[in-house]
Protein backbone atom coordinates (compact mmCIF):
# COMPACT_ATOMS: atom_id res chain seq x y z
CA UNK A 1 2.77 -5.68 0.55
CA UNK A 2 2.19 -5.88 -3.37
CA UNK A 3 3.29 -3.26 -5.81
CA UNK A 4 1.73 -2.89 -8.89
CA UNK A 5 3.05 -3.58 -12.25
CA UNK A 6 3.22 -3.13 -15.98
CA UNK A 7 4.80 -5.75 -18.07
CA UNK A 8 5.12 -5.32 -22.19
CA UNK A 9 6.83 -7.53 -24.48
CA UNK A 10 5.09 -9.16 -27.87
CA UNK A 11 4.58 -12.98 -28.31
CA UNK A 12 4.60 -14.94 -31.48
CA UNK A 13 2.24 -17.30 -32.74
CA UNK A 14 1.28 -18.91 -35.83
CA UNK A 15 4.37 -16.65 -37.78
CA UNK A 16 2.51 -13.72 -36.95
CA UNK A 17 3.70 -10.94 -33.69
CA UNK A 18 1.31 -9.51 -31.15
CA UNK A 19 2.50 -6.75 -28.62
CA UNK A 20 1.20 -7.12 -25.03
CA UNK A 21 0.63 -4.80 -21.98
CA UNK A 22 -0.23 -5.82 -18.59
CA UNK A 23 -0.33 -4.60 -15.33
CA UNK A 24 -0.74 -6.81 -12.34
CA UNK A 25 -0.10 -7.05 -8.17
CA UNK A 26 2.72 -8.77 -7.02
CA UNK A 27 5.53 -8.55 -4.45
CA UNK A 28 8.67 -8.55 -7.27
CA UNK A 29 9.95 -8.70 -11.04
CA UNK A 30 10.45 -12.14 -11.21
CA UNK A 31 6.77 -12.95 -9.85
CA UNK A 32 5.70 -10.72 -12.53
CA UNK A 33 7.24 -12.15 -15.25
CA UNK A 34 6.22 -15.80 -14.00
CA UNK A 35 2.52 -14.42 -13.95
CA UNK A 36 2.73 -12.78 -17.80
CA UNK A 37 4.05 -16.67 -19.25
CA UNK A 38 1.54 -18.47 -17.40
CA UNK A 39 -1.50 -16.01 -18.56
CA UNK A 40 -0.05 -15.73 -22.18
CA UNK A 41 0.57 -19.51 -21.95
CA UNK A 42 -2.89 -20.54 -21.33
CA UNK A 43 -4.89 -17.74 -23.04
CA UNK A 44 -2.79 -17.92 -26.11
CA UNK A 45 -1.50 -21.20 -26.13
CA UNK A 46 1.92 -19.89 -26.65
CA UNK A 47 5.14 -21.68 -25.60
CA UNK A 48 7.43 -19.72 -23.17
CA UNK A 49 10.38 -19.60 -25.74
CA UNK A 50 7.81 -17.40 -28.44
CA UNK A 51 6.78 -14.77 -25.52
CA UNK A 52 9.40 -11.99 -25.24
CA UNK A 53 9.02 -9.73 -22.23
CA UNK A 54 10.95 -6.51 -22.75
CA UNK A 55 10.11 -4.42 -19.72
CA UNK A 56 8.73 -4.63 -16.28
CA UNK A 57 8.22 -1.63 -14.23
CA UNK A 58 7.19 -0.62 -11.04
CA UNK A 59 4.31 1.78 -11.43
CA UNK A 60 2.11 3.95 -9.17
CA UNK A 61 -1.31 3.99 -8.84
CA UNK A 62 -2.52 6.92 -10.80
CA UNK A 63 -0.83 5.07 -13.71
CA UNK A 64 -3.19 2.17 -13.43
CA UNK A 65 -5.35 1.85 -16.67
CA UNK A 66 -6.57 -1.34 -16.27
CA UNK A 67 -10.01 -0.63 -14.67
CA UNK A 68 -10.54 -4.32 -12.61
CA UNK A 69 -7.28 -3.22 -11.13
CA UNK A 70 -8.33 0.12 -10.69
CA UNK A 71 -11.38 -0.86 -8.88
CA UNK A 72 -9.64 -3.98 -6.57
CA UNK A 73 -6.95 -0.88 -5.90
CA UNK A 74 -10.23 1.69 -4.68
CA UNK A 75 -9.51 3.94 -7.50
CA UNK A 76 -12.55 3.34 -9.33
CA UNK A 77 -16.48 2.80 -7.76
CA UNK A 78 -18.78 0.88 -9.25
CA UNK A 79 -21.04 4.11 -9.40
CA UNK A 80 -18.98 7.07 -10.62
């Protein structure tokens, strides 16, 4: 069963810093933190070594604010 998660940390790029929340499914931390480099990695184009991941938590539903994850969760209805 996945839990959900929220992963923060900041990445740099180009001398400049940019902070970073996200919240995803998995089953641990570590597939969490896998999941963060390889979506900052190819968005970004940022190497592993400038992405800094400071916290991952556990969170429960209600605390969701992404709304796609919201909605794949049954929180959210297309028609509300």
């Amino acid at each position: 069963m996945s839990k959900i998660w929220r992963a923060s940390g900041v990445f740099k790029k180009m001398k400049r810093t940019f902070r970073f929340n996200r919240e995803l499914l998995a089953e641990k931390d570590s597939h969490v933190r896998e999941k963060v480099f390889s979506e900052l990695g190819s968005r970004h184009r940022v190497k592993r070594k400038d992405i800094t991941i400071n916290e991952v938590k556990e969170i429960k539903p209600e605390e969701v604010t992404n709304i796609d994850l919201r909605k794949i969760l049954g929180l959210e209805t297309e028609f509300e």
